[in-house]
C-alpha atoms as a PDB file:
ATOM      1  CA  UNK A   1     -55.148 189.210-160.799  1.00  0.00           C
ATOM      2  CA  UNK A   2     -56.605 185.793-160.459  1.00  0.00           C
ATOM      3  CA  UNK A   3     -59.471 185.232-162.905  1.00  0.00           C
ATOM      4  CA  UNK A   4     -61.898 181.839-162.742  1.00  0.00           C
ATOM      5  CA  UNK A   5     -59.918 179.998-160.284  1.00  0.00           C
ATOM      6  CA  UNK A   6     -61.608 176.933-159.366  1.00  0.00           C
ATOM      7  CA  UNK A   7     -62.825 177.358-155.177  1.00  0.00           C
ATOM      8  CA  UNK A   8     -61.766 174.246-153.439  1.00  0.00           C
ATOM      9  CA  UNK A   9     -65.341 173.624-150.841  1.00  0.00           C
ATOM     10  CA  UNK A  10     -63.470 171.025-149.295  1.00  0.00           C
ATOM     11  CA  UNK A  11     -61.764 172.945-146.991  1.00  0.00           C
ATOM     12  CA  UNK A  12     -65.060 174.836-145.856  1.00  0.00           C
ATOM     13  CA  UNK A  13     -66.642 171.767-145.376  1.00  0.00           C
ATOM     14  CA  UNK A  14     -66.899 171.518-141.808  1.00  0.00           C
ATOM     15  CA  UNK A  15     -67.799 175.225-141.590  1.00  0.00           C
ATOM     16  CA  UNK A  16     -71.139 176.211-138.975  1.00  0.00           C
ATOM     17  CA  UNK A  17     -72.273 179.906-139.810  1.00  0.00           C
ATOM     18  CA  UNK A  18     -71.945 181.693-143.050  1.00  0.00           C
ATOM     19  CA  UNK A  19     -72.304 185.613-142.884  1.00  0.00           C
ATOM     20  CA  UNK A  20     -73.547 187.810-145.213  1.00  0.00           C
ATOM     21  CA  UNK A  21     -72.485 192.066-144.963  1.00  0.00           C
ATOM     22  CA  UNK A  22     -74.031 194.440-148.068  1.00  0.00           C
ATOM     23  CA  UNK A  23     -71.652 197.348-147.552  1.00  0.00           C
ATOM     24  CA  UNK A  24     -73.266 200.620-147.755  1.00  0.00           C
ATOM     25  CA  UNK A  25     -70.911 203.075-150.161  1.00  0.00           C
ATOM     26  CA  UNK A  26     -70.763 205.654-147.573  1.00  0.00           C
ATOM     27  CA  UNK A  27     -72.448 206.016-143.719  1.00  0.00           C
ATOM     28  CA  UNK A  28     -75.361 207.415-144.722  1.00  0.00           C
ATOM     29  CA  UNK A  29     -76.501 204.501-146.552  1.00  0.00           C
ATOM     30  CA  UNK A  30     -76.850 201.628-144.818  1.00  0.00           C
ATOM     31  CA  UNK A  31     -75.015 198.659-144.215  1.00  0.00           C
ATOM     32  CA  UNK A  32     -77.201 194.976-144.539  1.00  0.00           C
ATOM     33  CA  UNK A  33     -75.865 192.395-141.790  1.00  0.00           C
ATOM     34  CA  UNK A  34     -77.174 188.901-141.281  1.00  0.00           C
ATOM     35  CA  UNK A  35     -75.559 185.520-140.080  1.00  0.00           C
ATOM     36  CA  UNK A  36     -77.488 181.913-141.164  1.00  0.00           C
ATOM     37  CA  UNK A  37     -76.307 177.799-140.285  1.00  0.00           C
ATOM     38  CA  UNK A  38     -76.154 175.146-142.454  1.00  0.00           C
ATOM     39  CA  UNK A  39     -79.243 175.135-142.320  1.00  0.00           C
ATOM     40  CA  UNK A  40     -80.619 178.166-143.302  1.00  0.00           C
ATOM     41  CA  UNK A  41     -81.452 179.434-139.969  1.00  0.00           C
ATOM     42  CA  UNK A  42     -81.233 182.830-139.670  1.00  0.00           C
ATOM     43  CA  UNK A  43     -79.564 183.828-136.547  1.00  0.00           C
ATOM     44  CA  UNK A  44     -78.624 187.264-136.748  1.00  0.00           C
ATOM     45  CA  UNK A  45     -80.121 190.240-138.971  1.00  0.00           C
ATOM     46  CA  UNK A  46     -79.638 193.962-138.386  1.00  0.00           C
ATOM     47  CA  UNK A  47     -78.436 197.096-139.828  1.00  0.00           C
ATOM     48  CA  UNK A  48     -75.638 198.887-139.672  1.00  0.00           C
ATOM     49  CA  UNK A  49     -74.443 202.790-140.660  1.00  0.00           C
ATOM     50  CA  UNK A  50     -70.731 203.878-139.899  1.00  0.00           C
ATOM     51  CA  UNK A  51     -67.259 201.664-140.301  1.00  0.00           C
ATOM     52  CA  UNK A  52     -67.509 201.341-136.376  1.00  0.00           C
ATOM     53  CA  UNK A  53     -70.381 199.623-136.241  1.00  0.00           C
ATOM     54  CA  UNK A  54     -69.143 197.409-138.848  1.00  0.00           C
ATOM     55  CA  UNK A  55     -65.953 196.776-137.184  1.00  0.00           C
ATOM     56  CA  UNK A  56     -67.841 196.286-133.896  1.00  0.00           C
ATOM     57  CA  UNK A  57     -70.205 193.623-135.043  1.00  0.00           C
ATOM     58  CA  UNK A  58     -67.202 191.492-136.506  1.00  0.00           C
ATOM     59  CA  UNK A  59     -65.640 192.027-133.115  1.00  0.00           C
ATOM     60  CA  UNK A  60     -68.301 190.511-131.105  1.00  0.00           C
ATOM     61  CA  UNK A  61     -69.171 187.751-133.775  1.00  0.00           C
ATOM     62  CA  UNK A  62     -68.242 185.104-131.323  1.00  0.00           C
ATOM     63  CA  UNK A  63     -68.298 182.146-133.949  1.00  0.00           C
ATOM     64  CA  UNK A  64     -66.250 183.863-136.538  1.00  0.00           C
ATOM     65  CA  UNK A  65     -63.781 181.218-136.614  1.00  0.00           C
ATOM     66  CA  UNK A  66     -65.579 178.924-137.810  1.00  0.00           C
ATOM     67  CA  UNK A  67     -67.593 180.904-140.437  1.00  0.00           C
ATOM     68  CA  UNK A  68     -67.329 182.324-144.048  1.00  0.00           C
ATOM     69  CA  UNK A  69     -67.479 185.923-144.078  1.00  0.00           C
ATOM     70  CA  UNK A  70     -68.555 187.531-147.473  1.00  0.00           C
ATOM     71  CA  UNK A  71     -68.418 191.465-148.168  1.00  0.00           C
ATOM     72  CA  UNK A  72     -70.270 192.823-150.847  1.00  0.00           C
ATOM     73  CA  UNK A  73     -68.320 195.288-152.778  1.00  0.00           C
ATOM     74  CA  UNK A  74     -69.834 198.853-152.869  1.00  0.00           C
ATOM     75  CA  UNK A  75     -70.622 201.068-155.378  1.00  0.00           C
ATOM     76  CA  UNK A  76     -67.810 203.837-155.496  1.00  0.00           C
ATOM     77  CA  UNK A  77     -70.336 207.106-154.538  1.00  0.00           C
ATOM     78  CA  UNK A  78     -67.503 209.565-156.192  1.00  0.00           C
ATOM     79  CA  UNK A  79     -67.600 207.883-159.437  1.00  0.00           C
ATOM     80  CA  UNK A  80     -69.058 209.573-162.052  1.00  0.00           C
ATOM     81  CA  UNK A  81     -72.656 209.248-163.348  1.00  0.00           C
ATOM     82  CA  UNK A  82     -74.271 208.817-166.764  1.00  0.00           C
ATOM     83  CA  UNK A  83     -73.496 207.618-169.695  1.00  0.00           C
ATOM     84  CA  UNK A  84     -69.681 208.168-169.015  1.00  0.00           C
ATOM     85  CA  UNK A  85     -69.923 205.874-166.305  1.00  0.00           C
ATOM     86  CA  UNK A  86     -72.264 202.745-168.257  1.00  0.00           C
ATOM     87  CA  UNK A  87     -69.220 203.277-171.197  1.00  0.00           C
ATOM     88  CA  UNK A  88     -66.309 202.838-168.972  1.00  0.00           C
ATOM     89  CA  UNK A  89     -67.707 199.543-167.090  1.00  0.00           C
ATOM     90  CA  UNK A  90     -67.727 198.031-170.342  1.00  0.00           C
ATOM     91  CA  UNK A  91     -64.664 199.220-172.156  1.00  0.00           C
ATOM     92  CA  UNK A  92     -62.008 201.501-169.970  1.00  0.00           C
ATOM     93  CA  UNK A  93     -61.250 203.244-172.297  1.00  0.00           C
ATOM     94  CA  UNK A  94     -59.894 206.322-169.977  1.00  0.00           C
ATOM     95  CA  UNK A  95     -57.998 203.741-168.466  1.00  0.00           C
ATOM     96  CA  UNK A  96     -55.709 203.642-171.146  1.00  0.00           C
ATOM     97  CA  UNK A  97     -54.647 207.681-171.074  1.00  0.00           C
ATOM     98  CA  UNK A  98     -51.468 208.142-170.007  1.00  0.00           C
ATOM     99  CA  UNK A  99     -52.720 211.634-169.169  1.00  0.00           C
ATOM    100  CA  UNK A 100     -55.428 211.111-166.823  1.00  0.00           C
ATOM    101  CA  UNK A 101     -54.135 210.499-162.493  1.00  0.00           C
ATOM    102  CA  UNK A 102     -55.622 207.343-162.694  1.00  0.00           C
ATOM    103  CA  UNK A 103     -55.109 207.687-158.723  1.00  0.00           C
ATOM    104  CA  UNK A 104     -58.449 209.742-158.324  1.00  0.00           C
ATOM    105  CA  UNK A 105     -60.996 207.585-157.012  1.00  0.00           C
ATOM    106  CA  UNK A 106     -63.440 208.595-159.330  1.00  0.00           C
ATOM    107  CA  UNK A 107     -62.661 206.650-162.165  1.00  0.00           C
ATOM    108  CA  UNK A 108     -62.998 203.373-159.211  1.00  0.00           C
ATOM    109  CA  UNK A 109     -65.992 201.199-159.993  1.00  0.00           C
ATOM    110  CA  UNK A 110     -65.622 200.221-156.387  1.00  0.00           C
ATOM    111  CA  UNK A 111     -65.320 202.008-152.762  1.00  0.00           C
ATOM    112  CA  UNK A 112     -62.323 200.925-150.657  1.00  0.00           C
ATOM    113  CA  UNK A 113     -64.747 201.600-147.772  1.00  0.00           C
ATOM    114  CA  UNK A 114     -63.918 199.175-145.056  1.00  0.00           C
ATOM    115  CA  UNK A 115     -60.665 197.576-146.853  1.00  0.00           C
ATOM    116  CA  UNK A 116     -58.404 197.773-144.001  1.00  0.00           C
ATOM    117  CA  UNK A 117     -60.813 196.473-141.488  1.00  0.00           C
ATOM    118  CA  UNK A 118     -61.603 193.341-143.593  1.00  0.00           C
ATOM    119  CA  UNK A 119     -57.685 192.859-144.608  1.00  0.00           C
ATOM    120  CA  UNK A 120     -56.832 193.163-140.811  1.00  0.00           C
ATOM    121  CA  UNK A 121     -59.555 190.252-140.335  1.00  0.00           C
ATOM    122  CA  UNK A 122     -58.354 187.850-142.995  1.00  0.00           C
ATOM    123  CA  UNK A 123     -54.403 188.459-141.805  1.00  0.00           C
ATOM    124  CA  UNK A 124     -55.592 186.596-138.298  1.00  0.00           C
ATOM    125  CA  UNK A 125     -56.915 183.607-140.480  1.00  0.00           C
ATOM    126  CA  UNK A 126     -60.703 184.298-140.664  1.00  0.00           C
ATOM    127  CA  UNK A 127     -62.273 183.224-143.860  1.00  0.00           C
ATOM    128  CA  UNK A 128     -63.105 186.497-145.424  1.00  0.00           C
ATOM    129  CA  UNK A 129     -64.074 186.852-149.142  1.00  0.00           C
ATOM    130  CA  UNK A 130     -66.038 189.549-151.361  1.00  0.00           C
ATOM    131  CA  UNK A 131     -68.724 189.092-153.431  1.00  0.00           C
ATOM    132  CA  UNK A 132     -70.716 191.639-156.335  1.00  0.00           C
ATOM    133  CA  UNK A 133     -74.195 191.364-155.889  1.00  0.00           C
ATOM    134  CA  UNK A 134     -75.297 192.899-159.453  1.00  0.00           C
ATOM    135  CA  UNK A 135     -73.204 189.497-160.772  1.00  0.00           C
ATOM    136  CA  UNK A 136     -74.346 186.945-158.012  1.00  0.00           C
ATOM    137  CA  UNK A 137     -77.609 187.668-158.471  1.00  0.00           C
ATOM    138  CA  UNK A 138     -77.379 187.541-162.062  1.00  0.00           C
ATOM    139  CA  UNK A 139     -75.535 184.318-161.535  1.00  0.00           C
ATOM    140  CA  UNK A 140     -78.698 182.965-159.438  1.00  0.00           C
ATOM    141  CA  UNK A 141     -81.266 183.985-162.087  1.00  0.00           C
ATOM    142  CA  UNK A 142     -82.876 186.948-159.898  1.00  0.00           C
ATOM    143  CA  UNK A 143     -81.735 189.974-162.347  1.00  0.00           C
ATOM    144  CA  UNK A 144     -85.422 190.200-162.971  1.00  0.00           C
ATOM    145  CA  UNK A 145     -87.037 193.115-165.450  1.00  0.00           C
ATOM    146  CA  UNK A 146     -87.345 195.389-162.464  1.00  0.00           C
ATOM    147  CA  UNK A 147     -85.709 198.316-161.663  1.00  0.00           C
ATOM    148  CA  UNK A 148     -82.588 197.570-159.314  1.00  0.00           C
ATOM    149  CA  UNK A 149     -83.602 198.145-155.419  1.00  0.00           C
ATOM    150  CA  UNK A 150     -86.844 199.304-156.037  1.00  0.00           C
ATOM    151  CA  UNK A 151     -90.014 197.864-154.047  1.00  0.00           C
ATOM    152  CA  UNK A 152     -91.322 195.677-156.102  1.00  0.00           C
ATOM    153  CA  UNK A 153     -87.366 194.313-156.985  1.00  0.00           C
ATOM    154  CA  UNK A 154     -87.273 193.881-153.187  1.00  0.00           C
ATOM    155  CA  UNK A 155     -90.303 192.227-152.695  1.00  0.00           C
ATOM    156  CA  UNK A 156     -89.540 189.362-155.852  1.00  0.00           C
ATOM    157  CA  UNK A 157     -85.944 189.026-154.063  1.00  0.00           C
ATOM    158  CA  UNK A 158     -87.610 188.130-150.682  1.00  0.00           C
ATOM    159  CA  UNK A 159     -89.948 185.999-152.320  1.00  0.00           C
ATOM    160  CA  UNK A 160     -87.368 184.134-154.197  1.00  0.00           C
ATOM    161  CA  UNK A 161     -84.779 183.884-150.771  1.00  0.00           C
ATOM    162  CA  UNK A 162     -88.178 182.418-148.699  1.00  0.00           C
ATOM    163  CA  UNK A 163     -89.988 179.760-151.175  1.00  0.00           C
ATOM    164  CA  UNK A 164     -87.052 179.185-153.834  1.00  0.00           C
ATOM    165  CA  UNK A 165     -83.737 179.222-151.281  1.00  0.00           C
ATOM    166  CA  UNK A 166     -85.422 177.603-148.156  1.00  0.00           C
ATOM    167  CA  UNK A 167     -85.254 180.347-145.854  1.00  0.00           C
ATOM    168  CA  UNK A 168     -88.704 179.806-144.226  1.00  0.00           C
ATOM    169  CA  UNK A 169     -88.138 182.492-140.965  1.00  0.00           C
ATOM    170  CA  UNK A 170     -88.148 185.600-143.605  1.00  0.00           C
ATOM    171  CA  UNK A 171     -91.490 187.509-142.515  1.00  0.00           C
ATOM    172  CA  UNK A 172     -94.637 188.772-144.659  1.00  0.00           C
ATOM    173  CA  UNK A 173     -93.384 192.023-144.171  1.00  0.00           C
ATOM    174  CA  UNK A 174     -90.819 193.851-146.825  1.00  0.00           C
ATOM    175  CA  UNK A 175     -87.363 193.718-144.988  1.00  0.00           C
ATOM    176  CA  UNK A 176     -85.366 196.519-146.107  1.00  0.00           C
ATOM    177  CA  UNK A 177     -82.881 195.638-149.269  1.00  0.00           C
ATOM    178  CA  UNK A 178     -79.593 195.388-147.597  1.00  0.00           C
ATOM    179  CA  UNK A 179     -80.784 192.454-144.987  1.00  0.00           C
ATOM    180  CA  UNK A 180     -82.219 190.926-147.991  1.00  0.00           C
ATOM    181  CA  UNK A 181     -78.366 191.408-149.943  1.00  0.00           C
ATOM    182  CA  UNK A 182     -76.569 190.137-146.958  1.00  0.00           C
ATOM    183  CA  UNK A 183     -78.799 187.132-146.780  1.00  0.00           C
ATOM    184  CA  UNK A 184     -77.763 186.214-150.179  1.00  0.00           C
ATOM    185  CA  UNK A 185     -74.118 186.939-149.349  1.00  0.00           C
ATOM    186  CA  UNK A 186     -74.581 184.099-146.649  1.00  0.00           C
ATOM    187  CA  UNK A 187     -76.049 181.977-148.902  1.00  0.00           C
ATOM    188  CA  UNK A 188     -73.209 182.470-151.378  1.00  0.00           C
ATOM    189  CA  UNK A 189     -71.102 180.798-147.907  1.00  0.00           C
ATOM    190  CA  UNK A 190     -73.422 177.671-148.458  1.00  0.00           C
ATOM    191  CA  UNK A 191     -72.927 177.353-151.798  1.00  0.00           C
ATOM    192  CA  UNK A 192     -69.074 177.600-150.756  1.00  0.00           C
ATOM    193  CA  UNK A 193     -69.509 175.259-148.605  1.00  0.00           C
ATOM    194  CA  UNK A 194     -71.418 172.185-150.595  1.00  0.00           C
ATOM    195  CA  UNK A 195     -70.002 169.881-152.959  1.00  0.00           C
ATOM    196  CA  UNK A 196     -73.599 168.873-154.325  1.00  0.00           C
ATOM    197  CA  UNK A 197     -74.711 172.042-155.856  1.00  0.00           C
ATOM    198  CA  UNK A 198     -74.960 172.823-158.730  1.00  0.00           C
ATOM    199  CA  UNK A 199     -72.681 175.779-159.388  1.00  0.00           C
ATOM    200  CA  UNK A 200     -69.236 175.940-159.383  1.00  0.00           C
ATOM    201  CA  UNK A 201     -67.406 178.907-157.265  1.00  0.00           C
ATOM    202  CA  UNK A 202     -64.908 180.452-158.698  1.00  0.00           C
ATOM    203  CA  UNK A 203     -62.177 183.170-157.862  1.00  0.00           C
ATOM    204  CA  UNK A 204     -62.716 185.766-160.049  1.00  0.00           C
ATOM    205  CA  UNK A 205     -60.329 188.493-158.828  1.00  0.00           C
ATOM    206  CA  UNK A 206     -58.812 189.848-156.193  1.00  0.00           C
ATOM    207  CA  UNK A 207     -59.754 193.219-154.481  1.00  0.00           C
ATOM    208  CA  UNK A 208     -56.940 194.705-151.915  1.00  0.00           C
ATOM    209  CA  UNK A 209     -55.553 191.257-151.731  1.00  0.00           C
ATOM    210  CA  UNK A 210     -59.178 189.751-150.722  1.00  0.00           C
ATOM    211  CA  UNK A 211     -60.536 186.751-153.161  1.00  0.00           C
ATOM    212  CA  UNK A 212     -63.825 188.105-155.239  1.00  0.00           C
ATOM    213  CA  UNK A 213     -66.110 184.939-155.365  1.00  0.00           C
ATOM    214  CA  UNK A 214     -68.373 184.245-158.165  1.00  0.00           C
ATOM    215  CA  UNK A 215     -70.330 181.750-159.300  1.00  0.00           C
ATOM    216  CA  UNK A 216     -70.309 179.637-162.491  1.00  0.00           C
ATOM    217  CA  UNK A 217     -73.683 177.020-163.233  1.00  0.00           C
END
């Protein structure tokens, strides 16, 4: 495991588009897309449901070569709940029993949703990297004293992406949290990107052999 490995932005310098995907745990929930420029123009933002789709939109993202892909990690849906699962984030403890099939995907902070598809990217050379969005937007000060994903959390996160990030085009009207989470995804492929910031990417793991960016200030 790789753990606060300096990002060199050098070599995404010359990047064009950044992309942002918030990857819903399971098809029901779904799955934030959006695509920005240098310059903060937002080109593409949608919704998506099953893998397919997913694996259609990368497909037909004609400029993918010269972009920075980012993949939010999801939430593993089969994990269990409560204060089992707050305890076990903090110190795996069950991690440590011999005992316990530590195969089962329920004691897996994370989904492997998707895994293959984005592995099968990265192998033909596209810049593909994932990203926790609980961390990067604790990392960018917007862990705010709401509740996580509700409206009013929404709303503050929008408000912060339009008047403190730059992205002017964002409307009046509440954009549904996923678009909002794969806009800062795409900004994370700015920040990757520029040498005058002031954060510091790092590599903070890897996750089925893709690079888990973070940032540092």
């Amino acid at each position: 495991m790789i753990k606060d490995s300096v990002l060199s932005k050098k070599h995404f310098a010359n990047k064009l588009y950044f992309a942002g995907i918030s990857l819903g745990s399971n098809s029901t929930n779904e799955t934030g897309v959006a695509i920005i420029d240098k310059n903060k123009k937002i080109i593409t933002l949608d919704k998506l449901f099953s893998m397919e789709d997913v694996r259609f939109f990368l497909k037909r993202f004609v400029g993918k070569q010269n972009a920075i892909i980012n993949i939010a990690l999801p939430e593993n849906p089969m994990m269990l709940n409560a204060k089992w699962k707050l305890i076990s984030r903090e110190y795996q403890l069950i991690q440590s029993n011999d005992l316990i099939n530590h195969d089962s995907d329920w004691i897996q902070r994370y989904s492997h949703r998707g895994c293959d598809v984005f592995s099968d990217l990265k192998s033909k050379g596209i810049d593909v990297f994932r990203y926790d969005i609980h961390e990067l937007k604790s990392s960018l000060s917007l862990s705010g004293i709401y509740k996580d994903r509700s409206p009013v959390d929404c709303k503050a996160l929008q408000s912060a992406l339009k008047y403190r990030f730059g992205f002017k085009e964002l409307p009046s009207n509440m954009l549904p949290v996923s678009q909002l989470e794969a806009i800062l995804g795409a900004y994370l492929g700015i920040i990757m990107s520029q040498e005058n910031t002031e954060y510091d990417c790092k590599v903070k793991a890897k996750y089925k052999d893709i690079e888990v960016i973070g940032l540092d200030i």
